[in-house]
PDB file of N, CA and C in Angstrom:
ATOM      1  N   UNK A   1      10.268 -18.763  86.382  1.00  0.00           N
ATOM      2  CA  UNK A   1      10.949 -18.261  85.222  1.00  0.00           C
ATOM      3  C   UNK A   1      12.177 -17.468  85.672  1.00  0.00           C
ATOM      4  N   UNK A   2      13.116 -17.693  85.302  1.00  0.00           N
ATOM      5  CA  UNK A   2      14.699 -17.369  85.439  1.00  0.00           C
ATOM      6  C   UNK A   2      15.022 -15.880  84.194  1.00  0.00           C
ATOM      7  N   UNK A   3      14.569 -14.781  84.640  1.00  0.00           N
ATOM      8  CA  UNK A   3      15.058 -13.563  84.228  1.00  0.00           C
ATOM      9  C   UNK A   3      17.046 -13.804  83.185  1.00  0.00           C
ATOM     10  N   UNK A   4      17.849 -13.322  81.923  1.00  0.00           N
ATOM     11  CA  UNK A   4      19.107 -12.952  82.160  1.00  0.00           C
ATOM     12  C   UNK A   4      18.927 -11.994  82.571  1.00  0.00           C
ATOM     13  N   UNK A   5      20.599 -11.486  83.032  1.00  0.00           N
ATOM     14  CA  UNK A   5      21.152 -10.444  83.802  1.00  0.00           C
ATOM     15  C   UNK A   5      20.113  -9.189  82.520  1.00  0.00           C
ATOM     16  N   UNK A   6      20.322  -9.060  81.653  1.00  0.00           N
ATOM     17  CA  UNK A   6      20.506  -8.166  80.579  1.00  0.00           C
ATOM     18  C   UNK A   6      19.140  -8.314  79.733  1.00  0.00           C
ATOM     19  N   UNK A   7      18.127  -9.191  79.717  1.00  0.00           N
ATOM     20  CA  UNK A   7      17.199  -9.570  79.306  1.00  0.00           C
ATOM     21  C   UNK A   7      16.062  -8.515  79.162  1.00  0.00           C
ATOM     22  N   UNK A   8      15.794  -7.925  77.698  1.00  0.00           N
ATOM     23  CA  UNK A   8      14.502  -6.730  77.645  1.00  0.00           C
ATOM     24  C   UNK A   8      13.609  -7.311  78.325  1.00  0.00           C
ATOM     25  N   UNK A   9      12.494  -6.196  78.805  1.00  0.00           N
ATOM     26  CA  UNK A   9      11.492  -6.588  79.642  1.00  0.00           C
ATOM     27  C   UNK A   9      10.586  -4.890  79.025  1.00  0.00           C
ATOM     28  N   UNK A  10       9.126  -5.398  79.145  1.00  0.00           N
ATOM     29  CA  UNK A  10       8.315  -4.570  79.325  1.00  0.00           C
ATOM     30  C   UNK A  10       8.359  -4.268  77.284  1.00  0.00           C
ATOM     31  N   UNK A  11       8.503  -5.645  76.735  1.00  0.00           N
ATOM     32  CA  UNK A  11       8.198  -5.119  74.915  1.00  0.00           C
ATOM     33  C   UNK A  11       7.245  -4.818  75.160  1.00  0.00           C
ATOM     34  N   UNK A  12       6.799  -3.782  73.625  1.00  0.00           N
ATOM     35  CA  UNK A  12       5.842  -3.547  72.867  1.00  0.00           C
ATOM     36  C   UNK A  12       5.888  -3.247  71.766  1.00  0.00           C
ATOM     37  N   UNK A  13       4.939  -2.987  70.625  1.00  0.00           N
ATOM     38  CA  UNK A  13       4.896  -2.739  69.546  1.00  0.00           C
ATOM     39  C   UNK A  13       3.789  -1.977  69.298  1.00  0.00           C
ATOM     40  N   UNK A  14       4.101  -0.710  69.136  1.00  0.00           N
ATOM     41  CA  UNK A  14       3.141   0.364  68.751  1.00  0.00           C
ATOM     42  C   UNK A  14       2.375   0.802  70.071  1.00  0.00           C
ATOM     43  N   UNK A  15       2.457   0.684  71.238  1.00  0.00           N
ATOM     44  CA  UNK A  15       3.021   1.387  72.281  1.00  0.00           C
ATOM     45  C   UNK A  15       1.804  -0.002  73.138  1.00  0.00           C
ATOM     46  N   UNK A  16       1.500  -1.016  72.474  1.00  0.00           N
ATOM     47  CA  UNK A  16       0.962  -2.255  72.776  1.00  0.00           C
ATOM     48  C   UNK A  16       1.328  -3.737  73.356  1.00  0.00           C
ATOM     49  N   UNK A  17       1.278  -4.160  74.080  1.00  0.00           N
ATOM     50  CA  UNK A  17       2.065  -5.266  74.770  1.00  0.00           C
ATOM     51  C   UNK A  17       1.762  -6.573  74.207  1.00  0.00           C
ATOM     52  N   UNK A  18       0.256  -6.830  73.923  1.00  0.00           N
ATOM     53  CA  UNK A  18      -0.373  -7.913  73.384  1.00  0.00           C
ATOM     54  C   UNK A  18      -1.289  -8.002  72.412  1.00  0.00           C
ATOM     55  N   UNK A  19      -0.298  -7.165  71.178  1.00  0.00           N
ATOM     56  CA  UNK A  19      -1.304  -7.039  69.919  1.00  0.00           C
ATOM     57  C   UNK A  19      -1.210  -8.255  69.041  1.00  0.00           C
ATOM     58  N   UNK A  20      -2.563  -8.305  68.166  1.00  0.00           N
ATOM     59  CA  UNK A  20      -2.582  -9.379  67.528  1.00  0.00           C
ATOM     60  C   UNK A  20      -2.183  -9.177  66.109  1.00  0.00           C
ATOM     61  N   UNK A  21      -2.290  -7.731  65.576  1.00  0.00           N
ATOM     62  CA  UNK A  21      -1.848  -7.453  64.361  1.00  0.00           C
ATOM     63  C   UNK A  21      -1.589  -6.197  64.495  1.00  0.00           C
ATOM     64  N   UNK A  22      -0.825  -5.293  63.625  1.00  0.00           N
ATOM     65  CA  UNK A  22      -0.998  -4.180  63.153  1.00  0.00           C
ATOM     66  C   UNK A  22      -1.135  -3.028  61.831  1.00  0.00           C
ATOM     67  N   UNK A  23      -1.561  -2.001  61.783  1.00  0.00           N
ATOM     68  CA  UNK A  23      -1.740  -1.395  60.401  1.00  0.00           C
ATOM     69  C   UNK A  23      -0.851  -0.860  60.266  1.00  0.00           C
ATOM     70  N   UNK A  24       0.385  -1.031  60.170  1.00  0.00           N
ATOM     71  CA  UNK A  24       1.630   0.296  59.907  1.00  0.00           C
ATOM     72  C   UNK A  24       2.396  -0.865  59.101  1.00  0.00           C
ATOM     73  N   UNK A  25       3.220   0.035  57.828  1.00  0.00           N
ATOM     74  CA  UNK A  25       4.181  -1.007  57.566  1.00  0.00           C
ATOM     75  C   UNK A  25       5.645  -0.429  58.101  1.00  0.00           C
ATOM     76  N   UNK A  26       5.670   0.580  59.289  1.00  0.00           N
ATOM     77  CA  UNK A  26       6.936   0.852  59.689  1.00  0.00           C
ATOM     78  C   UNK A  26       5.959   1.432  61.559  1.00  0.00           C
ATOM     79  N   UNK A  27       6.188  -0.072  62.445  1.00  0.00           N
ATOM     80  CA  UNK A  27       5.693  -0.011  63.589  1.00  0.00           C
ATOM     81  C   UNK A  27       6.811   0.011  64.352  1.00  0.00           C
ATOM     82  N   UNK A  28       6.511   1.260  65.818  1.00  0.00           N
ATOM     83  CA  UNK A  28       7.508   1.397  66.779  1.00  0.00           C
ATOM     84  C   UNK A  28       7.553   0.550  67.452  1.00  0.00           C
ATOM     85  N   UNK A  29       8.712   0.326  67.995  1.00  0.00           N
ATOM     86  CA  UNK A  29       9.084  -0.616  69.147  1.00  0.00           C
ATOM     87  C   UNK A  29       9.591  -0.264  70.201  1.00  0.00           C
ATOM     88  N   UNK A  30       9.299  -0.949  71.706  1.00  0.00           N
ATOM     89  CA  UNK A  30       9.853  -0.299  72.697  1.00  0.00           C
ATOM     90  C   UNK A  30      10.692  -1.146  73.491  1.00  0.00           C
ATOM     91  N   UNK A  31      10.807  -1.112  74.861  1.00  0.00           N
ATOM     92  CA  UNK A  31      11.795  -2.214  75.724  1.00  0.00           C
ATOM     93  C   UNK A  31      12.278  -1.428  76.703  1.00  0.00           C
ATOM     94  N   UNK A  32      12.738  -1.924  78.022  1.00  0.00           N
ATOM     95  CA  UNK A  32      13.503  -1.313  79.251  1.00  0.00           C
ATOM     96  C   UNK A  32      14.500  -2.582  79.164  1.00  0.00           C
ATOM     97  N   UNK A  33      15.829  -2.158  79.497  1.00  0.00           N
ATOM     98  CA  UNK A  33      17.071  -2.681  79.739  1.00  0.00           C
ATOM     99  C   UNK A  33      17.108  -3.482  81.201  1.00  0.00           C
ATOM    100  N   UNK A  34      17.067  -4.842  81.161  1.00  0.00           N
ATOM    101  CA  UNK A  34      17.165  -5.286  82.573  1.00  0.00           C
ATOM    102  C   UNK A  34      18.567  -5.117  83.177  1.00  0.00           C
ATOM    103  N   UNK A  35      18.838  -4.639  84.104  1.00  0.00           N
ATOM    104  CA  UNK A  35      20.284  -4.903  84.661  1.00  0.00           C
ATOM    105  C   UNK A  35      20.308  -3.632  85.593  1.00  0.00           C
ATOM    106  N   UNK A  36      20.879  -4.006  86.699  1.00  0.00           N
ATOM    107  CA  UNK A  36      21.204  -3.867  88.281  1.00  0.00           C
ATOM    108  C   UNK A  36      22.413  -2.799  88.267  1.00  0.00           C
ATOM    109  N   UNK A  37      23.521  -3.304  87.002  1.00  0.00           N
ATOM    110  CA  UNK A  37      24.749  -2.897  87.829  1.00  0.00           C
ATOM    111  C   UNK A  37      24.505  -0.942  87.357  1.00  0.00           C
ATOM    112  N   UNK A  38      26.045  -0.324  87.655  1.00  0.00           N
ATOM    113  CA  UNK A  38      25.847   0.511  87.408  1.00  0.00           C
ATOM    114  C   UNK A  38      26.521   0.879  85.962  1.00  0.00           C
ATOM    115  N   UNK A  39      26.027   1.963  85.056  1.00  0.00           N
ATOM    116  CA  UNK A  39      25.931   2.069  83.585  1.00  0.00           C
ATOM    117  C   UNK A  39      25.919   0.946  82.620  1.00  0.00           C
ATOM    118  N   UNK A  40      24.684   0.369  82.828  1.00  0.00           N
ATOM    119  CA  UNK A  40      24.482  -1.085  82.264  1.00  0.00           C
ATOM    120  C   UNK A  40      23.971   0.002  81.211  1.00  0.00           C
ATOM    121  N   UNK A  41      23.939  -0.535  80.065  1.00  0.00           N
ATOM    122  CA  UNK A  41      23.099   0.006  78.628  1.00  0.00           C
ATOM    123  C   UNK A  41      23.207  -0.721  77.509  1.00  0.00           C
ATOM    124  N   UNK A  42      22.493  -0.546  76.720  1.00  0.00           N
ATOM    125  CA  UNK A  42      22.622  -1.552  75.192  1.00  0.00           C
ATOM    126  C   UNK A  42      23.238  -1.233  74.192  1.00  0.00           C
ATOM    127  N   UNK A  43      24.266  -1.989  73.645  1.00  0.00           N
ATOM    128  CA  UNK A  43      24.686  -1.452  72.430  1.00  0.00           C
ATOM    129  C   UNK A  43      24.297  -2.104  71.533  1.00  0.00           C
ATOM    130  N   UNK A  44      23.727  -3.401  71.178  1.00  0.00           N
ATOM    131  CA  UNK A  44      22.731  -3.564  69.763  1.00  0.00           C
ATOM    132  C   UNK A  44      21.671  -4.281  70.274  1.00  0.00           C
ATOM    133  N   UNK A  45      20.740  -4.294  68.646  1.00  0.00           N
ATOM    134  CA  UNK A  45      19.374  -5.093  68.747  1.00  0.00           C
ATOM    135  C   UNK A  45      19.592  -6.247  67.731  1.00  0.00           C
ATOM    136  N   UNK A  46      18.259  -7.212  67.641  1.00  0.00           N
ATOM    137  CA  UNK A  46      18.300  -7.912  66.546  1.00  0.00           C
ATOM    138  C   UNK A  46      16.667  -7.609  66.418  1.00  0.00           C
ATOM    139  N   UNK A  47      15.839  -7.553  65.782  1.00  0.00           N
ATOM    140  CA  UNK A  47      14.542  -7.651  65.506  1.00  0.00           C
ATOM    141  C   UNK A  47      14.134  -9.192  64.717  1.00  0.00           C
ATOM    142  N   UNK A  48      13.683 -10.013  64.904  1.00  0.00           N
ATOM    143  CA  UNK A  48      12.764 -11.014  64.177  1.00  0.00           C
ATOM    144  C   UNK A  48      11.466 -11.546  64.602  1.00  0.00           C
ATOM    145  N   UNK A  49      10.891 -11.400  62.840  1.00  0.00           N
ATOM    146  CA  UNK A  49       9.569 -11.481  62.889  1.00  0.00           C
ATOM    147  C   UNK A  49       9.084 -12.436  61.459  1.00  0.00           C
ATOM    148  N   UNK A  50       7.892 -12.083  61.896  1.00  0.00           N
ATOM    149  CA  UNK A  50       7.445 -12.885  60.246  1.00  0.00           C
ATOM    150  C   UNK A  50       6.200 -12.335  59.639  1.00  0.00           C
ATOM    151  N   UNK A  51       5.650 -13.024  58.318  1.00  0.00           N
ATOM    152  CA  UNK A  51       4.597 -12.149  58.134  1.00  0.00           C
ATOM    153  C   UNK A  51       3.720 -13.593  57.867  1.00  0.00           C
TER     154      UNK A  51
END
């Protein structure tokens, strides 16, 4: 598997990696920024999901 430069790593949802559902109708989300260089950081997200 071929990583991007910039590619989140380490999701979760509700501080969970491999949940199958959850009870919140406003659940946290997490992520680490992949990237090497120096002051790599994120300036947006997209979230999609379904119900």
């Amino acid at each position: 598997m071929t990583l991007l430069s910039n590619a989140p790593t380490h999701l979760k949802c509700e501080s969970l990696t491999n949940l199958i559902g959850i009870g919140t109708s406003t659940p946290s989300f997490s992520w680490r920024v992949n990237g090497s260089g120096r002051g790599v950081r994120q300036s947006a997200y997209r979230a999609n999901w379904s119900v």
